[in-house]
C-alpha atoms as a PDB file:
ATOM      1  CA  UNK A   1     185.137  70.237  75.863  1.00  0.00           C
ATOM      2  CA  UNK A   2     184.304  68.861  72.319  1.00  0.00           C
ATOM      3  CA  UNK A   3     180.680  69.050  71.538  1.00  0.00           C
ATOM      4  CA  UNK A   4     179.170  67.133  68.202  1.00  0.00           C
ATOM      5  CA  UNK A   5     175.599  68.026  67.202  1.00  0.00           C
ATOM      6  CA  UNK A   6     174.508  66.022  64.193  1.00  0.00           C
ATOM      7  CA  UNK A   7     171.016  65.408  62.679  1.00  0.00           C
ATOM      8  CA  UNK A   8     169.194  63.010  61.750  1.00  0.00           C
ATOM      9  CA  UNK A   9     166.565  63.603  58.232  1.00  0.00           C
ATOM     10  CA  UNK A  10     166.963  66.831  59.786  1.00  0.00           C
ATOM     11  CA  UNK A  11     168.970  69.708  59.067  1.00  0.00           C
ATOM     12  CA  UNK A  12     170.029  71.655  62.310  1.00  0.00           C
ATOM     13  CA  UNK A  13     170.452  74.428  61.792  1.00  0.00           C
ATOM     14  CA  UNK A  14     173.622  77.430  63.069  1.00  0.00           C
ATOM     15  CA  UNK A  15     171.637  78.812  65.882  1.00  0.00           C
ATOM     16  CA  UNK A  16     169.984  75.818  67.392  1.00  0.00           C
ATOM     17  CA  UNK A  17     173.637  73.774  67.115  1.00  0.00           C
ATOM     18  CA  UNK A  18     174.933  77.289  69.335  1.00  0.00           C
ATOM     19  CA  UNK A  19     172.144  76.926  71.713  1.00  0.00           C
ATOM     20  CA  UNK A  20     172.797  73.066  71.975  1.00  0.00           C
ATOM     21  CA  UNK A  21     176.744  73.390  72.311  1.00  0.00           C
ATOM     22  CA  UNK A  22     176.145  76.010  74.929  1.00  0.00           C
ATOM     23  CA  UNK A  23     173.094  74.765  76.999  1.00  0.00           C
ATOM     24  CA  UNK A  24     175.561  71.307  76.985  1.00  0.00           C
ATOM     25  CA  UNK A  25     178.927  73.198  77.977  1.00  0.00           C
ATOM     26  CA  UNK A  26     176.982  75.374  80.493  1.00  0.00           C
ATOM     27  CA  UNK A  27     175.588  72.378  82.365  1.00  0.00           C
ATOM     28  CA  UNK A  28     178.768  70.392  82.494  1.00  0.00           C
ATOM     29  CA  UNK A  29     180.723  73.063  84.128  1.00  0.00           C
ATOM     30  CA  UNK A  30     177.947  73.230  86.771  1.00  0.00           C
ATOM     31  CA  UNK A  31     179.649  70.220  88.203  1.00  0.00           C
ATOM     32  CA  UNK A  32     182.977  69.697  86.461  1.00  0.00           C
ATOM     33  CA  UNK A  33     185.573  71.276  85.946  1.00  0.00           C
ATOM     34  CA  UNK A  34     186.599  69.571  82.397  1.00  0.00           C
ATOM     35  CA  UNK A  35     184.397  67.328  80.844  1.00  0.00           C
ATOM     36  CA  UNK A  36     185.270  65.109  77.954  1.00  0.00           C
ATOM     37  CA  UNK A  37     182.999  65.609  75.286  1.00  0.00           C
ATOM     38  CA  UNK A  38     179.192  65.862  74.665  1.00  0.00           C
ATOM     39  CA  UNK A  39     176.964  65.006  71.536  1.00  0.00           C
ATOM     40  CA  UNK A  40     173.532  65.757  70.953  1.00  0.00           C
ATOM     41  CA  UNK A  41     171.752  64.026  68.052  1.00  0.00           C
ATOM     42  CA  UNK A  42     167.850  65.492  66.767  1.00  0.00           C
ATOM     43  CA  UNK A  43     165.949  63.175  64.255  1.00  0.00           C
ATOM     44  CA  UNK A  44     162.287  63.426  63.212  1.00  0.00           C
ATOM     45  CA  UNK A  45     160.153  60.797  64.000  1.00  0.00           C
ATOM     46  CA  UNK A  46     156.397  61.644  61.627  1.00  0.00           C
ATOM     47  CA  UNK A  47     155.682  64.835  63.426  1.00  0.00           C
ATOM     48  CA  UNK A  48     157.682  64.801  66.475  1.00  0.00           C
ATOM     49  CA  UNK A  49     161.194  65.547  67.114  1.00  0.00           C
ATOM     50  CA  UNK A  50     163.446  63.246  69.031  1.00  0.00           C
ATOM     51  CA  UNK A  51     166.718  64.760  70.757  1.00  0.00           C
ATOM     52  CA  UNK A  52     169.457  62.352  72.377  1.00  0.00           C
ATOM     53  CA  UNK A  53     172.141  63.490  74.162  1.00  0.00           C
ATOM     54  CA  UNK A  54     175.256  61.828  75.825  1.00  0.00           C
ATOM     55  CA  UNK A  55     177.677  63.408  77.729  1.00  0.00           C
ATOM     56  CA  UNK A  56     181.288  61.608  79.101  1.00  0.00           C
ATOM     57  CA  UNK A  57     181.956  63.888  82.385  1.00  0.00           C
ATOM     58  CA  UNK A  58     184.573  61.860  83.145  1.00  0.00           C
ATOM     59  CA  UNK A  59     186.616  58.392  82.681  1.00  0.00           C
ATOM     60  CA  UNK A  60     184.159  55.568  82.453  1.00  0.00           C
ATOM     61  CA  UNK A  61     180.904  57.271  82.641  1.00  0.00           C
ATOM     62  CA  UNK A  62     179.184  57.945  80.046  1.00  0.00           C
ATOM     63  CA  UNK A  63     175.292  59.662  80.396  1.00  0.00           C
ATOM     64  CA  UNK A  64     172.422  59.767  77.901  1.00  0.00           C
ATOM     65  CA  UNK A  65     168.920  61.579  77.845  1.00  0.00           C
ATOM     66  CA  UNK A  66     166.247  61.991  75.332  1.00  0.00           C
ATOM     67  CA  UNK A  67     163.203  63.167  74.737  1.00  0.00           C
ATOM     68  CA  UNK A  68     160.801  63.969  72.143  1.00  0.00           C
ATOM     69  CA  UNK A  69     158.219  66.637  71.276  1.00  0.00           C
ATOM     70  CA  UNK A  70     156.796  68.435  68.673  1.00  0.00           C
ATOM     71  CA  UNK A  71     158.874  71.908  68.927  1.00  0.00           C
ATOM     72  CA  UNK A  72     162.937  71.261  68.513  1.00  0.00           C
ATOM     73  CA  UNK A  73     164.052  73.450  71.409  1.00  0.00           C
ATOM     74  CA  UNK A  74     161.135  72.386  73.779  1.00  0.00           C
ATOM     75  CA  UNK A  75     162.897  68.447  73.045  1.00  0.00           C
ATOM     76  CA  UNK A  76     166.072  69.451  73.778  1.00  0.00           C
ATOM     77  CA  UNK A  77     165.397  71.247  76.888  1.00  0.00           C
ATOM     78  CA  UNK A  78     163.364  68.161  78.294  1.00  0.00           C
ATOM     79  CA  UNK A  79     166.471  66.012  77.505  1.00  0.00           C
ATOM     80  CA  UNK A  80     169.127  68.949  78.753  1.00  0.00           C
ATOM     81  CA  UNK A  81     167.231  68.970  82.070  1.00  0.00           C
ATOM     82  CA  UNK A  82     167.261  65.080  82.383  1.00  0.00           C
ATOM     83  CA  UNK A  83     170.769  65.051  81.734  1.00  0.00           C
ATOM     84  CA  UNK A  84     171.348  67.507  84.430  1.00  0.00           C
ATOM     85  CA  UNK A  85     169.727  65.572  86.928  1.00  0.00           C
ATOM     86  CA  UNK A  86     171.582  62.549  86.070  1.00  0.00           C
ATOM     87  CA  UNK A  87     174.853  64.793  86.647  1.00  0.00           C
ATOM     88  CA  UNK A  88     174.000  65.866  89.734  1.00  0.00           C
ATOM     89  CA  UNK A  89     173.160  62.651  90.688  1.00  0.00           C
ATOM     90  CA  UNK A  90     176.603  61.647  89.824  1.00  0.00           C
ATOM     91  CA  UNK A  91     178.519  64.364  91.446  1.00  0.00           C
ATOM     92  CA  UNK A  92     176.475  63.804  94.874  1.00  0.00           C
ATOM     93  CA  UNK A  93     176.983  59.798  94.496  1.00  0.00           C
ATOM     94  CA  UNK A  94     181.211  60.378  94.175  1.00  0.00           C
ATOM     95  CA  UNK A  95     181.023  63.571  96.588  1.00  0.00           C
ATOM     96  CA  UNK A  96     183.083  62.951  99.623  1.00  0.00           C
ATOM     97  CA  UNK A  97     180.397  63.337 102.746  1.00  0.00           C
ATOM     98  CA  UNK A  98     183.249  62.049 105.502  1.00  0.00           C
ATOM     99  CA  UNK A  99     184.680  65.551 107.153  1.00  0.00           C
ATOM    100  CA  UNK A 100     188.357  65.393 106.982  1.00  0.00           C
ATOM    101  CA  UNK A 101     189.140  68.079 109.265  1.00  0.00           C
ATOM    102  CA  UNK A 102     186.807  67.068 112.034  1.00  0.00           C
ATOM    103  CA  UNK A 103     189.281  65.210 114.320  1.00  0.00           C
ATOM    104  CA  UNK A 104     188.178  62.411 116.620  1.00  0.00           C
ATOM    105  CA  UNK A 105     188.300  62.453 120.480  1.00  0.00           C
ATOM    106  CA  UNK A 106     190.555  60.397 122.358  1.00  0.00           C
ATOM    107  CA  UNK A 107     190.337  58.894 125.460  1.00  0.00           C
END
């Protein structure tokens, strides 16, 4: 999975891009197998932080989050979590809840 952190009038820094590559991977592979790609994107608004994320599971959807805050990692967790909820929303929307092997009586 290909995973683009960028800032914004902010310089991120080596470990908080690691923690946001790996917070992002780690929550995609809760439900899928391969995602497409992720990008996170932190910009300072005055005194607060502002983290967006998108992330493109797969074909056609595409998710975003954000949140803002005054701590960097506190933002990004808010928006992580949001965009966690939104997957598993997804994956429970497209799950199959029809048992296949169940067979049906005949008369």
């Amino acid at each position: 999975m290909n995973v683009n952190v960028s800032g914004r009038n902010v310089a991120v820094g080596q470990a908080l891009e690691t923690h946001i590559s790996n917070r992002l991977k780690a929550t995609s592979d809760k439900y899928f197998n391969q995602s497409i790609e992720a990008a996170a994107t932190v910009s300072r608004q005055g005194p607060e932080f502002r983290v967006e994320c998108a992330l493109h599971p797969v074909q056609g959807v595409n998710l975003h989050s954000h949140a803002e805050g005054a701590d960097v990692y506190t933002s990004f967790e808010d928006a992580a979590k949001k965009l966690e909820k939104q997957l598993r929303r997804f994956k429970r929307r497209i799950k199959n809840h029809h048992d296949s092997k169940r067979e049906t009586k005949t008369l």
